[in-house]
Protein backbone atom coordinates (compact mmCIF):
# COMPACT_ATOMS: atom_id res chain seq x y z
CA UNK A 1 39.08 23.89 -46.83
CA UNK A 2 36.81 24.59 -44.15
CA UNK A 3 36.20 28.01 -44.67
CA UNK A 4 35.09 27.42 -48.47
CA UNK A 5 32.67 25.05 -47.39
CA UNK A 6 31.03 28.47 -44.36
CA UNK A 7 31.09 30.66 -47.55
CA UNK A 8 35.02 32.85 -46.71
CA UNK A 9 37.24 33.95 -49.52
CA UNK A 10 40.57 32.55 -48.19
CA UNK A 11 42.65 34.25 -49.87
CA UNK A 12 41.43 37.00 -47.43
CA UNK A 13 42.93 35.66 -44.64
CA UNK A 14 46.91 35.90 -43.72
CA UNK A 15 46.38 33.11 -41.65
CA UNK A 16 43.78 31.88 -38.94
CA UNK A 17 44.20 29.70 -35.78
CA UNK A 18 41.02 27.92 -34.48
CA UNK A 19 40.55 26.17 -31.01
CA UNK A 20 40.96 22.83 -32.69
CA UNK A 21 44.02 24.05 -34.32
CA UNK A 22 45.25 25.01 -30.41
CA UNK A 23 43.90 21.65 -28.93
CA UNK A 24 45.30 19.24 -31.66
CA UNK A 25 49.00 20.82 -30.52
CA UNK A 26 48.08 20.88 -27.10
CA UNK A 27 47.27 17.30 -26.95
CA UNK A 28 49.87 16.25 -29.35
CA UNK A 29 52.59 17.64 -27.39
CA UNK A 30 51.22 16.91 -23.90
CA UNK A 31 53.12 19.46 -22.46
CA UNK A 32 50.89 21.86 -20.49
CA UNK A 33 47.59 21.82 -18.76
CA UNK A 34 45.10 20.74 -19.00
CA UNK A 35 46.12 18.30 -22.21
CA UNK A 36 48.98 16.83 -20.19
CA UNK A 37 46.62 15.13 -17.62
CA UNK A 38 43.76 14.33 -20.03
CA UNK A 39 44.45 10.53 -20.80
CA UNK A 40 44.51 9.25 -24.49
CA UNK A 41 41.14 7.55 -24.42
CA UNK A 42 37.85 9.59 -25.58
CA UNK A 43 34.10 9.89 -26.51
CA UNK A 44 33.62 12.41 -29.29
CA UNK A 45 30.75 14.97 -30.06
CA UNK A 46 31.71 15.45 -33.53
CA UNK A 47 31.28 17.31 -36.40
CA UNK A 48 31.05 13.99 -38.05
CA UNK A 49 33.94 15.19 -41.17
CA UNK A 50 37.29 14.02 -39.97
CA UNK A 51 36.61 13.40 -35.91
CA UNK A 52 38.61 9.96 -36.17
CA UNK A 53 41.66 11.23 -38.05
CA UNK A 54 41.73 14.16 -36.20
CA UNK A 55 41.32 12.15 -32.73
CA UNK A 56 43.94 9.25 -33.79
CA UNK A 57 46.18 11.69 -35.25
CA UNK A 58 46.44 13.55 -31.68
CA UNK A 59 47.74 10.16 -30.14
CA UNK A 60 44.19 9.70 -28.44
CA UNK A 61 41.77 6.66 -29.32
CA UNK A 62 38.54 6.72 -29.27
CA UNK A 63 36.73 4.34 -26.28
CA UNK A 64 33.24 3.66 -24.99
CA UNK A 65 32.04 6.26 -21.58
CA UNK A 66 32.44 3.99 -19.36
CA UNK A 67 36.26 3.46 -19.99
CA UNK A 68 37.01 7.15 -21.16
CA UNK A 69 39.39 9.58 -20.10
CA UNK A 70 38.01 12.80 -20.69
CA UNK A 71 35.19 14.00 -23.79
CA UNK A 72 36.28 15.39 -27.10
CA UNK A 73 33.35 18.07 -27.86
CA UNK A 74 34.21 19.04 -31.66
CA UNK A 75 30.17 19.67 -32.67
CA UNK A 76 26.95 18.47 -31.93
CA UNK A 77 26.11 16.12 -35.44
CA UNK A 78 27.31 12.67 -34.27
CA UNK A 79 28.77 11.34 -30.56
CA UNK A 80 31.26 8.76 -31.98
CA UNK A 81 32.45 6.38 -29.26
CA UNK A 82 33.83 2.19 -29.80
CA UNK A 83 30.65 1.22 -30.76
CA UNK A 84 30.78 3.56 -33.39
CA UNK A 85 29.36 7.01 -35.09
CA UNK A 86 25.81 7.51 -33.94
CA UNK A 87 24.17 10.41 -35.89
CA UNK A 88 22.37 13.19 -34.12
CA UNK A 89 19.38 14.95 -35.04
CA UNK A 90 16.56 16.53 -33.74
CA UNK A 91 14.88 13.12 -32.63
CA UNK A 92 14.15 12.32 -29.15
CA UNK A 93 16.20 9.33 -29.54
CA UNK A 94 19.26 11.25 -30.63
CA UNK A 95 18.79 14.12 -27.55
CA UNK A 96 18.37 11.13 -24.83
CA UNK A 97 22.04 9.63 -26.28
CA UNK A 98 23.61 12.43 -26.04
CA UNK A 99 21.82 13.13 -22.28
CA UNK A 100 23.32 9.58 -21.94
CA UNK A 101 26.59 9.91 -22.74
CA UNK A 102 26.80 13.04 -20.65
CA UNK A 103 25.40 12.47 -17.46
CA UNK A 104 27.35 8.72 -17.30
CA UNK A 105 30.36 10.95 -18.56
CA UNK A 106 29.44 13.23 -15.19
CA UNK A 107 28.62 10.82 -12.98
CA UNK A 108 32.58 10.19 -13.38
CA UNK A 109 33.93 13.11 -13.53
CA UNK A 110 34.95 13.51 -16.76
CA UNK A 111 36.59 16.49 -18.08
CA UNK A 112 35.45 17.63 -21.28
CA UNK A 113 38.03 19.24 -23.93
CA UNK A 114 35.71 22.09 -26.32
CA UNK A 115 37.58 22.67 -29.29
């Protein structure tokens, strides 16, 4: 559906694997590292589409900073956390949440999963 939407035929495509594709099974499964050790709670940089089914379907919920496991980076239009979806944008007020959520996600050494 996705590649519609970015303007590909796909039809001329056999088949295509993305990162999110590779980190939904890796996390799903919990099998290797680094998705074994990740935890199941998360912040999400979203793409703001589908970043709750896709995070709830993976067995992971989705928490405030302060009590996360790791950081779900998916896109850069909405950091959805347990107070809810907060829309980005090119606002001051949207750069200094996301500085937010990223230094107090640094300050404890958070992991962060890029998909």
């Amino acid at each position: 559906k996705n590649l519609r939407k970015m303007g590909f035929d796909p039809s001329a495509f056999c088949g295509i694997v993305t990162s999110g594709d590779i980190a939904w099974e890796g996390m799903k499964a919990r099998v290797q590292e680094p998705f074994a050790s990740l935890g199941e709670k998360c912040v999400i940089l979203g793409n703001g589409d589908d970043d709750e089914e896709y995070t709830v379907s993976m067995g992971c919920q989705i928490s405030s900073t302060e009590e996360a496991d790791f950081i779900l980076a998916r896109g850069n239009f909405v950091v959805h956390d347990s107070a809810g979806v907060h829309k980005c944008d090119k606002s001051d007020a949207s750069e200094e949440m996301v500085q937010g959520v990223l230094e107090a996600a640094c300050s404890r050494g958070l992991p962060m999963l890029v998909t």
